[in-house]
Protein backbone atom coordinates (compact mmCIF):
# COMPACT_ATOMS: atom_id res chain seq x y z
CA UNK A 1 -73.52 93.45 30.42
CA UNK A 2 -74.56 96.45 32.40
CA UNK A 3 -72.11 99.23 32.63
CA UNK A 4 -74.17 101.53 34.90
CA UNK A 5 -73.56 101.67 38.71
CA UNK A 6 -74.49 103.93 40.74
CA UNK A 7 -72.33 103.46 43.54
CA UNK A 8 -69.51 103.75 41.01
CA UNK A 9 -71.32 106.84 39.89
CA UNK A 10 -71.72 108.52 43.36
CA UNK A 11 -67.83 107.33 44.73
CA UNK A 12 -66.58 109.76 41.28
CA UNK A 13 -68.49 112.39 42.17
CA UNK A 14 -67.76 112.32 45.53
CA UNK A 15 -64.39 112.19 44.88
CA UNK A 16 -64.43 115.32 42.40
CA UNK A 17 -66.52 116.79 45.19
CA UNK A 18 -64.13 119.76 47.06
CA UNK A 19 -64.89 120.52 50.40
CA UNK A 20 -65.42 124.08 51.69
CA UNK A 21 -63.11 125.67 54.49
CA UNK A 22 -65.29 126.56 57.54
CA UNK A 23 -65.76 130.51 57.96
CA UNK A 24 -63.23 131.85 60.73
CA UNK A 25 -60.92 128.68 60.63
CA UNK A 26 -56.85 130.39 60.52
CA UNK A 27 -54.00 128.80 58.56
CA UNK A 28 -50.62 129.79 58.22
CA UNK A 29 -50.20 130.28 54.87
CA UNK A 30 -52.57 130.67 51.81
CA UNK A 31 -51.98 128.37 47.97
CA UNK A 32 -49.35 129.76 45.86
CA UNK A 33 -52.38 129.30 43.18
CA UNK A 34 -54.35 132.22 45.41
CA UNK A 35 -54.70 136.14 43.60
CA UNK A 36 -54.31 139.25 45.88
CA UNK A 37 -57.17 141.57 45.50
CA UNK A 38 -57.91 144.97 47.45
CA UNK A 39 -61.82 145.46 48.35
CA UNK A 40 -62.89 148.56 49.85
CA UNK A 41 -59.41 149.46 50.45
CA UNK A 42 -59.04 145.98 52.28
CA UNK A 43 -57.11 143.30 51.10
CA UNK A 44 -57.86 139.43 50.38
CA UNK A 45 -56.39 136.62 49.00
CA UNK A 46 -58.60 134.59 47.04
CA UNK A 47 -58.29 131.13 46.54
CA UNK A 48 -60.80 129.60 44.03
CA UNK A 49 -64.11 130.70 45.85
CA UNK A 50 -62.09 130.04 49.22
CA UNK A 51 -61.55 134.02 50.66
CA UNK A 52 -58.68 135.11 53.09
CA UNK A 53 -57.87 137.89 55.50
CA UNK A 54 -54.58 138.37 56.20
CA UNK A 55 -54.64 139.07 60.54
CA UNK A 56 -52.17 139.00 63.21
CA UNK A 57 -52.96 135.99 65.70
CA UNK A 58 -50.61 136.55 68.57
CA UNK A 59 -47.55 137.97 66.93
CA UNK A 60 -48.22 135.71 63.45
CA UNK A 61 -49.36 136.49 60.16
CA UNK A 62 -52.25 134.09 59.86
CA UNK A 63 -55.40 133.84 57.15
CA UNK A 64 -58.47 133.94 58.17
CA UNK A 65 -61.43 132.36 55.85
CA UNK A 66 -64.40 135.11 55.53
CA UNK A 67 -66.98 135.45 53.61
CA UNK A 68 -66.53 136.43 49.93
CA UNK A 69 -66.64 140.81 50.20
CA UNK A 70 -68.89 142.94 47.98
């Protein structure tokens, strides 16, 4: 009996696999698992390796993905 497939293989690890959120793309609100942080006197939420901006779209708070800050 042979236990090793590799479709089996590459449906797990696409499965496991998380996909990014697109740089610029705005959402309402961020994960309650997200951590505030302050960066250069800016502040972030960040969400796993996911980064947010806190902007005004309009008249509503929205978050905006960026790229992680130095």
């Amino acid at each position: 009996m042979d236990w090793y497939n590799p479709w089996a293989t590459a449906a797990v690890i696409g499965a496991t696999t998380v996909t990014a959120i697109a740089i610029g793309t705005a959402v309402r609100s961020v994960p309650a698992s997200c951590i505030p942080v302050l960066v250069n006197g800016v502040s972030y939420q960040q969400c796993g390796s996911t980064w947010y901006q806190p902007q005004y779209i309009g008249t509503s708070l929205q978050y905006v993905v960026v790229v992680a800050p130095r």
